[in-house]
N, C-alpha and C. Protein backbone atom coordinates (compact mmCIF):
# COMPACT_ATOMS: atom_id res chain seq x y z
N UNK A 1 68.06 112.49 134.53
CA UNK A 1 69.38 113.08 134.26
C UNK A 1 70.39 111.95 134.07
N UNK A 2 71.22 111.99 132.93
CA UNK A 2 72.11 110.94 133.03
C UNK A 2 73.58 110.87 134.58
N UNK A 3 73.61 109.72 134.15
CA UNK A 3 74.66 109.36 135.16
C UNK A 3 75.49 110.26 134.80
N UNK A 4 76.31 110.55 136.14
CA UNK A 4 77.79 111.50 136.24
C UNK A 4 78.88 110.39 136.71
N UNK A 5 79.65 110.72 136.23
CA UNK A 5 81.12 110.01 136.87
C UNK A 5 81.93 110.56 137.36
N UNK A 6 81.95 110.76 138.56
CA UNK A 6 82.92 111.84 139.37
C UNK A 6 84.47 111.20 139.28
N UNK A 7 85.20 112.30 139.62
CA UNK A 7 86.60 112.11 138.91
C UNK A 7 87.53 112.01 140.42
N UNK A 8 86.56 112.48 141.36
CA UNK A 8 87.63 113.10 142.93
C UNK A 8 88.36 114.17 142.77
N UNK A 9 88.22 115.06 142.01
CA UNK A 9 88.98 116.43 141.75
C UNK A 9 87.70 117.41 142.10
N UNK A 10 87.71 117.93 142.82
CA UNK A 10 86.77 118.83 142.98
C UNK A 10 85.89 119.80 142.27
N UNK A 11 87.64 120.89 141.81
CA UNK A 11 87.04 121.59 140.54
C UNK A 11 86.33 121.32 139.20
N UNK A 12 87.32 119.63 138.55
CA UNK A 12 86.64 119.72 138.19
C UNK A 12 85.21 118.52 138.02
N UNK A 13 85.15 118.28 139.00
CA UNK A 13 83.03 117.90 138.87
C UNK A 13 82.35 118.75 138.94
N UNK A 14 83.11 119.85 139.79
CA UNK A 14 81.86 121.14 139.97
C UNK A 14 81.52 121.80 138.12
N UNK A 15 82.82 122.07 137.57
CA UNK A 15 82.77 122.11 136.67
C UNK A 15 81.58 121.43 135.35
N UNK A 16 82.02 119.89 135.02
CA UNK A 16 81.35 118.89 135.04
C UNK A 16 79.68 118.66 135.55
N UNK A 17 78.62 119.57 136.43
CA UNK A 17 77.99 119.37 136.91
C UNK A 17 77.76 117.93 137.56
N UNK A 18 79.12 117.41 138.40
CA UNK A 18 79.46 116.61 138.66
C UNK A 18 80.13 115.21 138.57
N UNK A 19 80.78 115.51 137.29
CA UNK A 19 81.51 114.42 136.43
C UNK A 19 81.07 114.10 135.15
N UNK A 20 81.97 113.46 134.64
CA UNK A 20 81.75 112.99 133.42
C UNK A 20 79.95 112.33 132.93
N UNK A 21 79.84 112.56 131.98
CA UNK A 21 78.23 112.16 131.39
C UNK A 21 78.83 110.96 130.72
N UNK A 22 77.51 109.89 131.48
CA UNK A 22 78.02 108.19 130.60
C UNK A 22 77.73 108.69 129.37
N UNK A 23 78.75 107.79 128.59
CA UNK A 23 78.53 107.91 127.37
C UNK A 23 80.06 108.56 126.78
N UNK A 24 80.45 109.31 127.48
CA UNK A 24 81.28 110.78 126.83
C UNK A 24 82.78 109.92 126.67
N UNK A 25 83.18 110.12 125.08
CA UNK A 25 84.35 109.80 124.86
C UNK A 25 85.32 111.23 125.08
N UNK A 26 86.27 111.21 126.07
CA UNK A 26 87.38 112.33 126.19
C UNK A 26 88.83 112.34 126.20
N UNK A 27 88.95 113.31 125.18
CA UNK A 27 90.48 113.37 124.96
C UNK A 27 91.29 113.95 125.93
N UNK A 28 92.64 113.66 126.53
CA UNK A 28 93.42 114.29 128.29
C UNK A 28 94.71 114.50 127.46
N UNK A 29 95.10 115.72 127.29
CA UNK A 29 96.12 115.73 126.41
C UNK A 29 97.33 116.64 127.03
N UNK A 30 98.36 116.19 127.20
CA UNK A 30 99.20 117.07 128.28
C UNK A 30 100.41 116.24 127.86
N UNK A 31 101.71 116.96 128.33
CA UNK A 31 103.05 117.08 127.90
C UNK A 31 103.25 115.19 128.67
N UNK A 32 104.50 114.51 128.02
CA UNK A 32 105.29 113.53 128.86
C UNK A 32 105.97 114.27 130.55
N UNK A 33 106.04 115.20 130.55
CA UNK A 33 106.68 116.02 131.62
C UNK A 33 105.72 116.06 133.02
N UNK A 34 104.39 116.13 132.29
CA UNK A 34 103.50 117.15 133.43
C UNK A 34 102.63 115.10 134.25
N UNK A 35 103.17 114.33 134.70
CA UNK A 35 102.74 113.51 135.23
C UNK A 35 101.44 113.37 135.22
N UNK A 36 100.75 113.26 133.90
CA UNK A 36 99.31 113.21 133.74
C UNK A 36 98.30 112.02 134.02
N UNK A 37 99.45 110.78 134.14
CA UNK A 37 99.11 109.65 134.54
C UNK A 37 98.31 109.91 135.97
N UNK A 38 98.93 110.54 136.69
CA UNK A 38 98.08 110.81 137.92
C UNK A 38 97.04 110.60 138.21
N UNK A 39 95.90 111.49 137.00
CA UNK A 39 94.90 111.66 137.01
C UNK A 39 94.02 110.64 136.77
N UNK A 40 94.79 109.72 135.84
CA UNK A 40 94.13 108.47 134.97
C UNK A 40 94.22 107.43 136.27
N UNK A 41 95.35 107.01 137.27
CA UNK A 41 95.36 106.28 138.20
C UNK A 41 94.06 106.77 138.99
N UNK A 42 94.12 107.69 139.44
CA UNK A 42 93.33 108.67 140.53
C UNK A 42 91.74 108.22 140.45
N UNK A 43 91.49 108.20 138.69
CA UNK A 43 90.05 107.75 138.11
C UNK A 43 90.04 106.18 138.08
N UNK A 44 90.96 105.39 138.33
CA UNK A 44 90.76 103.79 138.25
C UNK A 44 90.30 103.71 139.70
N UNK A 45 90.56 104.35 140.72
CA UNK A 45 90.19 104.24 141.82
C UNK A 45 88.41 104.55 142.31
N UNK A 46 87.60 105.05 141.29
CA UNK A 46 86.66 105.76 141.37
C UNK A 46 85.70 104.85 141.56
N UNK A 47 85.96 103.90 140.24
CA UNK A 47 84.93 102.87 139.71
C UNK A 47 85.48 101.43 138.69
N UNK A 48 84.80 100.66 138.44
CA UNK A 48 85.25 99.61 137.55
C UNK A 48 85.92 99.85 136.65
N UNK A 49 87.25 99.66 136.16
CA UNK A 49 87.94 100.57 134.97
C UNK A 49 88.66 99.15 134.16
N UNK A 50 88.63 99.58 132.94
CA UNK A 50 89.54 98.80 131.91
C UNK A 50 90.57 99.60 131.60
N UNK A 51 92.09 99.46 131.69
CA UNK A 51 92.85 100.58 131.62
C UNK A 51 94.19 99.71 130.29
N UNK A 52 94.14 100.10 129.50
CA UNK A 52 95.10 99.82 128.26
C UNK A 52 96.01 100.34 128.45
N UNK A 53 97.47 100.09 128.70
CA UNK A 53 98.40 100.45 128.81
C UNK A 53 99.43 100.32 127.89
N UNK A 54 99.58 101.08 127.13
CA UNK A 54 100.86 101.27 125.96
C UNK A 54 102.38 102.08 126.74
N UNK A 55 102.36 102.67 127.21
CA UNK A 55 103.34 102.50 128.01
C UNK A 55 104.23 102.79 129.14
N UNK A 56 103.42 102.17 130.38
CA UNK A 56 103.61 101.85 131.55
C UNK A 56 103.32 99.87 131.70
N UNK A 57 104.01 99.10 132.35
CA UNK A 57 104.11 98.00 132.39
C UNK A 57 102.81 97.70 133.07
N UNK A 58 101.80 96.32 133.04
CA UNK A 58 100.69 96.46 133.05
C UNK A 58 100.67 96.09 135.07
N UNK A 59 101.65 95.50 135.22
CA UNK A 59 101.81 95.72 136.91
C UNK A 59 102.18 95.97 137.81
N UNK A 60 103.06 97.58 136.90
CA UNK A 60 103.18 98.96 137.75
C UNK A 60 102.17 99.94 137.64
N UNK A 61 100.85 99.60 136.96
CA UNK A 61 99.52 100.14 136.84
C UNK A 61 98.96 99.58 138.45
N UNK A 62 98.39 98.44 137.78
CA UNK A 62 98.03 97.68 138.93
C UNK A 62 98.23 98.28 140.64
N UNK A 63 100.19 97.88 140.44
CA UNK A 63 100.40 98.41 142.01
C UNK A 63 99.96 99.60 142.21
N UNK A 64 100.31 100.81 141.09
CA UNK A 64 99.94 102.34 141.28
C UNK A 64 98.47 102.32 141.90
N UNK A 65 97.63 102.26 141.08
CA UNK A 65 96.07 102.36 141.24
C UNK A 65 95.94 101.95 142.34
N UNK A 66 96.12 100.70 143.29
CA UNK A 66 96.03 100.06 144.67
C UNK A 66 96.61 100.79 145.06
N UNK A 67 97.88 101.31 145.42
CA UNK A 67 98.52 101.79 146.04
C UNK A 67 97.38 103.36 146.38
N UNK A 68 97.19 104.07 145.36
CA UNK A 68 96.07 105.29 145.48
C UNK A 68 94.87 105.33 146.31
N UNK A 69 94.50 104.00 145.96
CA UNK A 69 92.94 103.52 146.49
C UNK A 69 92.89 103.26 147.97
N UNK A 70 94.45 103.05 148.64
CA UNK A 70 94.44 102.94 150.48
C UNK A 70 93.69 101.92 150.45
N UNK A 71 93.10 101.86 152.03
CA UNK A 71 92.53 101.05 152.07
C UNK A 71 91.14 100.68 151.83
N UNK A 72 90.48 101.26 151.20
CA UNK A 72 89.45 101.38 150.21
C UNK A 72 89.26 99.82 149.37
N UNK A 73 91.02 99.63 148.46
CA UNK A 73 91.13 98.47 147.96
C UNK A 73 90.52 98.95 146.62
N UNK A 74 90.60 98.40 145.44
CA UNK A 74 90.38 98.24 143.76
C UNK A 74 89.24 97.72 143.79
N UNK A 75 88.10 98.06 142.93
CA UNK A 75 87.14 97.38 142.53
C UNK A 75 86.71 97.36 140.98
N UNK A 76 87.53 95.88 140.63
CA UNK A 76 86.87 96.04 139.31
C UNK A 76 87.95 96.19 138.09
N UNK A 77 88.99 96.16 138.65
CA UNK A 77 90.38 96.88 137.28
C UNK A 77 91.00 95.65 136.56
N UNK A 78 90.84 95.88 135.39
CA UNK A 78 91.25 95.21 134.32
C UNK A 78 92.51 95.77 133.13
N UNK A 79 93.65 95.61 133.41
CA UNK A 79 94.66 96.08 132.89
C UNK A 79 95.02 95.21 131.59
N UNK A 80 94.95 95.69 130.41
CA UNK A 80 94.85 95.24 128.88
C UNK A 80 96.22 96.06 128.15
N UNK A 81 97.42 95.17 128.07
CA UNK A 81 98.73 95.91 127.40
C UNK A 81 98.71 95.84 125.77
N UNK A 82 99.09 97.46 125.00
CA UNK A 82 99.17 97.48 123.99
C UNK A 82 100.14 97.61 123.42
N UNK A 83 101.27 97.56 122.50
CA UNK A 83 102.17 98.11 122.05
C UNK A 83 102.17 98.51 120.93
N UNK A 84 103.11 99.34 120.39
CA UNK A 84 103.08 100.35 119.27
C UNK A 84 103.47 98.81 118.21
N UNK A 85 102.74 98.87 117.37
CA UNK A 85 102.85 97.93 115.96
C UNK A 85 101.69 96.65 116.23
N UNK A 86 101.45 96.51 117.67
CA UNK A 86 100.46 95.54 117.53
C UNK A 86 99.12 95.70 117.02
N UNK A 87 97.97 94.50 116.81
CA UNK A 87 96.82 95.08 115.89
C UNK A 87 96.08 95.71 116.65
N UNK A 88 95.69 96.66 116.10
CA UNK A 88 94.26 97.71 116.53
C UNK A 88 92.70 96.57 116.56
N UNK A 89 93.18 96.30 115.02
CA UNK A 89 91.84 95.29 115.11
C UNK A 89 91.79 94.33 116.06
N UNK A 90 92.71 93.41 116.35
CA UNK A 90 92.84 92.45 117.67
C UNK A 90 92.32 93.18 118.78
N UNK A 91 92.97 94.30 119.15
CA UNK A 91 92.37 95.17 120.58
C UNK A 91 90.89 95.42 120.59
N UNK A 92 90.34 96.08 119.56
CA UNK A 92 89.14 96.10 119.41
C UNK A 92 87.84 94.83 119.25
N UNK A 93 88.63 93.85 119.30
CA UNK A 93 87.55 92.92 119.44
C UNK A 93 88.11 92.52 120.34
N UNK A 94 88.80 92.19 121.48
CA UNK A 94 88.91 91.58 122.37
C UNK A 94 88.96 92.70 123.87
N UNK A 95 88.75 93.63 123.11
CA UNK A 95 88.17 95.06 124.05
C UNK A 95 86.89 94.59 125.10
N UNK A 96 86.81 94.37 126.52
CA UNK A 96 85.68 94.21 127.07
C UNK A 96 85.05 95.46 127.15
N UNK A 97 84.07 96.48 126.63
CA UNK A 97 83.99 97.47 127.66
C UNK A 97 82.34 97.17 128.59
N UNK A 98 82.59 97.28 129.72
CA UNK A 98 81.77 96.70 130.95
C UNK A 98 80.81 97.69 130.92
N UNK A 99 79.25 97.65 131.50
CA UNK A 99 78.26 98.33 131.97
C UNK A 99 78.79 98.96 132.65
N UNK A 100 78.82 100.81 132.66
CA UNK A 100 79.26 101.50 133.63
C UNK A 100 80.57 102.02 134.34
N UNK A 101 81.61 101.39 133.11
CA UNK A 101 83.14 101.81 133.45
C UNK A 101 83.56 102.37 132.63
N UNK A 102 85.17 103.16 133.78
CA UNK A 102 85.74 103.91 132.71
C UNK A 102 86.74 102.81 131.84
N UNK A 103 86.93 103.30 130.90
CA UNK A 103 87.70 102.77 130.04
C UNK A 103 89.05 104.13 129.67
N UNK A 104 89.80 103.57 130.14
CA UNK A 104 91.42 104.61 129.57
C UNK A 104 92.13 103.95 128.76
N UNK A 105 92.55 104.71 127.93
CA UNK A 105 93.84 104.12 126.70
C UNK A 105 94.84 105.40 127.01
N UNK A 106 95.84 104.56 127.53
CA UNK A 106 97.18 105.52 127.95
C UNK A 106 98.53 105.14 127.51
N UNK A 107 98.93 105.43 126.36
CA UNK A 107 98.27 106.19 125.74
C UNK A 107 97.90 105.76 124.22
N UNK A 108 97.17 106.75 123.68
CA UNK A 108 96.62 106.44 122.53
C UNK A 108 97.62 107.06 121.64
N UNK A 109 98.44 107.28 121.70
CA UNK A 109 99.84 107.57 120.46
C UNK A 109 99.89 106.48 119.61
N UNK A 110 99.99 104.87 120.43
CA UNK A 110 100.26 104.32 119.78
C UNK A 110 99.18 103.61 118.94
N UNK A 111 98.06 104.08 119.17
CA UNK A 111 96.92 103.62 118.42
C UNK A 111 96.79 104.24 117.45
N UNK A 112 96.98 106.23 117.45
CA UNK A 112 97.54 106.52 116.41
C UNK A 112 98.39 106.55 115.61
N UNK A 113 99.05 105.94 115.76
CA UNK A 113 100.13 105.03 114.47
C UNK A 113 99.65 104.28 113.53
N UNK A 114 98.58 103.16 113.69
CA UNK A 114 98.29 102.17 112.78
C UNK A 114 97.41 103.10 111.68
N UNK A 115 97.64 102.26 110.45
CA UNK A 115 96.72 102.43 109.42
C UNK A 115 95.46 103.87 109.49
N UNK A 116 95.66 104.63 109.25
CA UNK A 116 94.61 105.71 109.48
C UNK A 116 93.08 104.66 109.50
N UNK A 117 92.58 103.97 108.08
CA UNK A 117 91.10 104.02 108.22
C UNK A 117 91.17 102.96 109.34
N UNK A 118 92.00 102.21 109.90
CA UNK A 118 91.80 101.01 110.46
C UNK A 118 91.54 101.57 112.31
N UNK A 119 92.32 103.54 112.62
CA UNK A 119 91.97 104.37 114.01
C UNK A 119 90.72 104.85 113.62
N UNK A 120 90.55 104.77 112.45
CA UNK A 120 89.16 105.75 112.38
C UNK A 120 88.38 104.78 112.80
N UNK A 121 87.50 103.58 112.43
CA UNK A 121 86.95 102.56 112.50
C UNK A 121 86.94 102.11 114.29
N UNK A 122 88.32 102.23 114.92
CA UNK A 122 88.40 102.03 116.21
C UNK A 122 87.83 103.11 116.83
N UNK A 123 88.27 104.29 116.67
CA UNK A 123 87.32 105.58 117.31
C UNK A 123 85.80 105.37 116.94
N UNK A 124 85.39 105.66 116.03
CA UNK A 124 83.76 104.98 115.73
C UNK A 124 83.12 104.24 116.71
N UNK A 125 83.97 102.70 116.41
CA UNK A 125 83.62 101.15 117.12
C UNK A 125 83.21 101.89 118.74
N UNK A 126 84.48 102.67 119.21
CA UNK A 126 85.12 102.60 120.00
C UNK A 126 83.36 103.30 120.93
N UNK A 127 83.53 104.45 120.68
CA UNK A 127 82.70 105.61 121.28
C UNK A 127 80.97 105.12 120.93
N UNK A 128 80.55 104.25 120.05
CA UNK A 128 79.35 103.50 120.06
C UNK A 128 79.06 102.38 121.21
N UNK A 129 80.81 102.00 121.65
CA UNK A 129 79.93 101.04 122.27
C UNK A 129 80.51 101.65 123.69
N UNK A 130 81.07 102.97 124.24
CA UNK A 130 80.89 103.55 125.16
C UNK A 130 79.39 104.24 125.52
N UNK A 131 78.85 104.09 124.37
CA UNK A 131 77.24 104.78 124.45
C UNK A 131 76.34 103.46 124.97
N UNK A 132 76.76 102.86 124.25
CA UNK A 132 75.79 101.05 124.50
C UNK A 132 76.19 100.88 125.83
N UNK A 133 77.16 101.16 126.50
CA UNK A 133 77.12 100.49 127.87
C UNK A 133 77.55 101.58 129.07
N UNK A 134 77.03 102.82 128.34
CA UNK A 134 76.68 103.98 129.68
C UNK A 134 78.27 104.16 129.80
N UNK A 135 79.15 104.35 129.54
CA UNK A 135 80.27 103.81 130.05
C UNK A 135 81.18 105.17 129.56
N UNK A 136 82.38 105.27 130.08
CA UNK A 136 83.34 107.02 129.95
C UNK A 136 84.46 106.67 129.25
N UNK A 137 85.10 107.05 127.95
CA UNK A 137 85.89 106.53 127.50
C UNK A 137 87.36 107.51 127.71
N UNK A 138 88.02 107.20 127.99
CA UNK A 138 89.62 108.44 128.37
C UNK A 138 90.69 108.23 127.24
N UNK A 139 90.87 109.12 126.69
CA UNK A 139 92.28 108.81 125.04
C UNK A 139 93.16 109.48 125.95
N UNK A 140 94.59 109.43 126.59
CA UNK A 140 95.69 110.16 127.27
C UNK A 140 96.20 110.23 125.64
N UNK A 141 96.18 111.36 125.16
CA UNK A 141 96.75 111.43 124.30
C UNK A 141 98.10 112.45 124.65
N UNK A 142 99.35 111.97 124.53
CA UNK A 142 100.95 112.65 124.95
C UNK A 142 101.11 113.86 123.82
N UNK A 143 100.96 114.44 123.97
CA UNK A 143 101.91 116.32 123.23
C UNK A 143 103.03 116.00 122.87
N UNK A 144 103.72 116.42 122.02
CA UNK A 144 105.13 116.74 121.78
C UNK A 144 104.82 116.69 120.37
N UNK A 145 106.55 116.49 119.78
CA UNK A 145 106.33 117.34 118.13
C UNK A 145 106.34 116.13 117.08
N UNK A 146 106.38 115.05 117.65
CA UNK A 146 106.42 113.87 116.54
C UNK A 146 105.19 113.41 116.57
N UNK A 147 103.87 113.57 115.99
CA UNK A 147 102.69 113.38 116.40
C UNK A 147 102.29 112.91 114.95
N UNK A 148 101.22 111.86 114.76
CA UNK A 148 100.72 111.04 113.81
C UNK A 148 99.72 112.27 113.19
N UNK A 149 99.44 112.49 112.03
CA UNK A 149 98.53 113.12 111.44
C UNK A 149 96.84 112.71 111.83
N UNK A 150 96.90 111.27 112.68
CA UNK A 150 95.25 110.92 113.24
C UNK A 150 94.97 111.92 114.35
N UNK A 151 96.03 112.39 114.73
CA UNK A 151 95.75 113.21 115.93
C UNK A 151 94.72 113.77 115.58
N UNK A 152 94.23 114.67 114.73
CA UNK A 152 93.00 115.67 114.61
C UNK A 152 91.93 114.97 114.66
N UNK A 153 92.06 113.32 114.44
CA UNK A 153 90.51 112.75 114.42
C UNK A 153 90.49 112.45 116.29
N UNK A 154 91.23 111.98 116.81
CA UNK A 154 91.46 112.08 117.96
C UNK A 154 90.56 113.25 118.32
N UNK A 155 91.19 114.12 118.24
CA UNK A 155 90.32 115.26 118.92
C UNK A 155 88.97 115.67 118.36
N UNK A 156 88.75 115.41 117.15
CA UNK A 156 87.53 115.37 116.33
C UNK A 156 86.45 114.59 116.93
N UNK A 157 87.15 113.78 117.11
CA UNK A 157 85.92 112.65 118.02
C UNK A 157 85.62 112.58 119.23
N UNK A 158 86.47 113.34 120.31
CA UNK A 158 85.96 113.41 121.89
C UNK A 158 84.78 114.56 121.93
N UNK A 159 84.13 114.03 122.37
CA UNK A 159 82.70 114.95 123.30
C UNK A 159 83.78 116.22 124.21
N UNK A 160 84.94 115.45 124.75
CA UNK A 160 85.23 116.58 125.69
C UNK A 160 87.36 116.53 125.37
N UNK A 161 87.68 117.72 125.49
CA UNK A 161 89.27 117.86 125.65
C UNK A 161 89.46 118.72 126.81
N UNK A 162 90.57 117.99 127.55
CA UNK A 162 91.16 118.75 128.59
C UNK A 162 92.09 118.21 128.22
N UNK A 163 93.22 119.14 128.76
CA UNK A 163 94.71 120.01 128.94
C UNK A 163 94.70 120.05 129.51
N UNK A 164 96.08 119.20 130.35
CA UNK A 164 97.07 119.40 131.62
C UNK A 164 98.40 120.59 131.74
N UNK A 165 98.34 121.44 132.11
CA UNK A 165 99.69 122.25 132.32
C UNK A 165 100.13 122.05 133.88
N UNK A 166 101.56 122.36 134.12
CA UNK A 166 102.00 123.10 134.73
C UNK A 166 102.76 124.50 134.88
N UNK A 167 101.83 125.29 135.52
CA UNK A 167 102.89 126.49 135.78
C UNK A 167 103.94 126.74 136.46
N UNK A 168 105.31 126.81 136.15
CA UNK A 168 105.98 127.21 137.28
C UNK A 168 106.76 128.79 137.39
N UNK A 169 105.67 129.41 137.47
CA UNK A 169 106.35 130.79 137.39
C UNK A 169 106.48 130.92 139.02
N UNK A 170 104.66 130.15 139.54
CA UNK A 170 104.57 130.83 140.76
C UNK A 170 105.57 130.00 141.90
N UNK A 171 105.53 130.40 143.04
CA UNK A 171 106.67 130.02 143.76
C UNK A 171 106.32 128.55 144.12
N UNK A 172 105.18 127.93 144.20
CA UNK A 172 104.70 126.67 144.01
C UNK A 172 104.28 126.46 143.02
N UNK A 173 104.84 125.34 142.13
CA UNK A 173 104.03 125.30 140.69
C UNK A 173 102.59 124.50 141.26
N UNK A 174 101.85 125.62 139.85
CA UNK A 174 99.93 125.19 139.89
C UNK A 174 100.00 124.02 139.10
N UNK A 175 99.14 123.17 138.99
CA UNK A 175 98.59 122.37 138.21
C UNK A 175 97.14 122.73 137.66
N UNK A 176 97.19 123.41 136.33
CA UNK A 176 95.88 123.50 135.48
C UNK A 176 95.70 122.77 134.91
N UNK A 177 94.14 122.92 134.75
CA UNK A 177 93.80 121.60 133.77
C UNK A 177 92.53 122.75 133.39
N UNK A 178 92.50 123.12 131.69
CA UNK A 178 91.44 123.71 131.11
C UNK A 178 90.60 122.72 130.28
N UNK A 179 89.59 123.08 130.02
CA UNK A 179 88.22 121.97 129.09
C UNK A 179 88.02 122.96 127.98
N UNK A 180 89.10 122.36 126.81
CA UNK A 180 89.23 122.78 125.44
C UNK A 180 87.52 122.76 124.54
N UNK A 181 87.20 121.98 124.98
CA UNK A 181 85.92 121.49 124.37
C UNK A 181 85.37 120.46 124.68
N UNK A 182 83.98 121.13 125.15
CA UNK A 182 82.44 120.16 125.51
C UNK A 182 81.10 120.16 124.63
N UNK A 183 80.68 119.50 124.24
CA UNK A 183 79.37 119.05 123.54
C UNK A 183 78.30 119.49 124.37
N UNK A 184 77.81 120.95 123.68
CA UNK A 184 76.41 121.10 124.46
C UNK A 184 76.62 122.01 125.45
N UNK A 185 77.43 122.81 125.53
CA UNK A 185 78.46 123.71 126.50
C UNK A 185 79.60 124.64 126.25
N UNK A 186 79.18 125.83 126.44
CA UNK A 186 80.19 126.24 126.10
C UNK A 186 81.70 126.29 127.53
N UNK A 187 83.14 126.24 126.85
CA UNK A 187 83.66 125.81 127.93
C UNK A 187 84.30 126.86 128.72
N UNK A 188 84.73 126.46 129.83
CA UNK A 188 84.88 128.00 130.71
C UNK A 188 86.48 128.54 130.83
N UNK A 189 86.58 130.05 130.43
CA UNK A 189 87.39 130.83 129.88
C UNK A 189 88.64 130.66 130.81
N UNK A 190 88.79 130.12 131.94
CA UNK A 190 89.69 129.97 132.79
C UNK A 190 89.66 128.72 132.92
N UNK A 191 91.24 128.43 133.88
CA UNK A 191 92.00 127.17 133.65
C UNK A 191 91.44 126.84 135.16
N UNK A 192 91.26 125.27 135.37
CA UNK A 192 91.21 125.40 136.50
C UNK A 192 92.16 124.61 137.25
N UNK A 193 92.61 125.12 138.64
CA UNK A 193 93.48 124.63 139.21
C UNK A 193 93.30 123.58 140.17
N UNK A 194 93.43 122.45 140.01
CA UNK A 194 93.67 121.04 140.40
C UNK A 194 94.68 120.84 141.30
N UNK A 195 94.39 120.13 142.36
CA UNK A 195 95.85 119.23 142.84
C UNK A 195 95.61 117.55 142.93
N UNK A 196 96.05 116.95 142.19
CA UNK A 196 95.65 115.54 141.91
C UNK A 196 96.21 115.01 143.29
N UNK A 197 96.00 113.09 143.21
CA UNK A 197 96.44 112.69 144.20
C UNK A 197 98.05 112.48 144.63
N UNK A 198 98.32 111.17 145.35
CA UNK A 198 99.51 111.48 145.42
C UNK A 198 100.80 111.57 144.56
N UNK A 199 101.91 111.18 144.45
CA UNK A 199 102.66 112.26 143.65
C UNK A 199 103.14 110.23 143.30
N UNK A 200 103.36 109.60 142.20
CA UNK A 200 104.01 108.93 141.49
C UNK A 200 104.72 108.70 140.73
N UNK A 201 105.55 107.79 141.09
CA UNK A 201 106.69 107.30 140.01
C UNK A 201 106.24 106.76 138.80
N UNK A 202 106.53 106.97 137.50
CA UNK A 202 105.78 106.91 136.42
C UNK A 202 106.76 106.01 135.12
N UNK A 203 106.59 104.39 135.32
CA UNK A 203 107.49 103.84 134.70
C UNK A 203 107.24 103.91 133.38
N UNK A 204 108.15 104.59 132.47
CA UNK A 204 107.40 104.66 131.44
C UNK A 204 109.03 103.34 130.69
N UNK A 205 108.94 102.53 130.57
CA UNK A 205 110.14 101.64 130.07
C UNK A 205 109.80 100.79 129.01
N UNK A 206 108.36 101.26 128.30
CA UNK A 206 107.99 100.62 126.77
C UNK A 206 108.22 102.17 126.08
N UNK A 207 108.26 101.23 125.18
CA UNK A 207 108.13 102.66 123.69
C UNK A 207 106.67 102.57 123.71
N UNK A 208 106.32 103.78 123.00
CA UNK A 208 104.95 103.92 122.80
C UNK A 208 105.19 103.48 120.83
C-alpha cells in the first residue's frame, strides 16, 4: 500500500484512508478571509517540508511553523520566497523537492501569472517529480474575482481539491473543508468539519 501522509486533522485522514497518497499533487483553495494558512503551517509540522512563500515573509513562516510544532521542534523545513514577476523557470530548477516531503506553494496565484505555457510546463515538471520522490505536492491556491485564466489548469492538474469555508450562521462558526475531487474515488457528499490548530496571525505584507 502506498505511503499516507497524515495531515493531524482527524476527519480528514479518516477521510483520506489516512492521509495524503505520496505522489498526490493537491489543490487547497479557500477565500484570503478564511485563514487557510493554518492548515499549510499545521502540515510543515508533520514532516520534512519545502514551503514557497509568495506571500507571507519567509521568517514569519519559519517562526509560525515552530511556534505550532511546541516542543516537538521542526524537522526538516526549508522556506524558498517567490514573488509575483519573478522567474517560474528559475524556481523550478532550483526547486529541491526531497524524498518524502511535503512541498507547499502558498500561494500559487503568483505562479499563475507568468506566461501560461511557461505554468503549464511547471505543473507537469512539477507533479513528475512529486511522483519520482514519493513526495505530496500542496498549490494554496487564494479565491477571489481577479483570478489568472491558468487557474483551470491548476485545478486540472491536482489528483485532489479541497475547499476551505467558514460558516457563520451557527452560533460558533464551523470550519469546513469539502474534497472537490479525488483520483480513483468518488468524493464524499458532505463537508467535513475540521478545527485546525492554533489560531494565527497571518502576515500577509507582499503582494502576491
Amino acid at each position: 500500500m502506498p505511503e499516507r501522509f497524515d495531515t493531524g486533522t482527524g476527519p480528514l485522514d479518516r477521510e483520506l484512508d489516512g492521509g495524503f497518497t505520496a505522489g498526490t499533487l493537491a489543490a487547497y483553495v479557500a477565500s484570503p478571509a478564511e485563514q487557510a494558512e493554518t492548515l499549510l503551517f499545521q502540515l510543515a509540522t508533520r514532516r520534512p517540508t519545502t514551503y514557497v512563500t509568495t506571500v507571507t515573509p519567509p521568517e514569519k513562516v519559519e517562526s509560525t511553523v515552530e511556534s505550532m510544532a511546541g516542543m516537538g521542534g521542526v524537522d526538516g523545513l526549508e522556506v524558498v520566497s517567490f514573488r509575483r514577476g519573478d522567474s517560474v523557470e528559475s524556481l523550478l530548477d532550483s526547486l529541491s523537492v526531497r524524498e518524502e516531503t511535503f512541498v507547499i506553494v502558498d500561494a500559487v496565484n503568483a505562479l499563475e501569472h507568468a506566461d501560461p505555457p511557461t505554468y503549464h510546463d511547471f505543473l507537469t515538471q512539477f507533479a513528475q517529480r512529486l511522483q519520482a520522490t514519493d513526495s505530496v505536492g500542496i498549490l494554496h491556491a487564494v479565491a477571489g474575482n481577479d483570478l489568472p485564466t491558468t487557474r483551470d489548469w491548476t485545478l486540472r492538474a491536482a489528483d485532489l481539491i479541497l475547499r476551505l469555508t467558514v460558516d457563520y450562521t451557527s452560533i460558533e462558526p464551523e470550519t469546513l473543508l469539502r474534497i472537490q475531487k479525488t483520483r480513483g474515488k468518488r468524493p464524499p457528499d458532505e463537508a467535513l468539519k475540521i478545527k485546525l490548530g492554533q489560531a494565527v496571525e497571518i502576515d500577509t505584507s507582499w503582494d502576491m
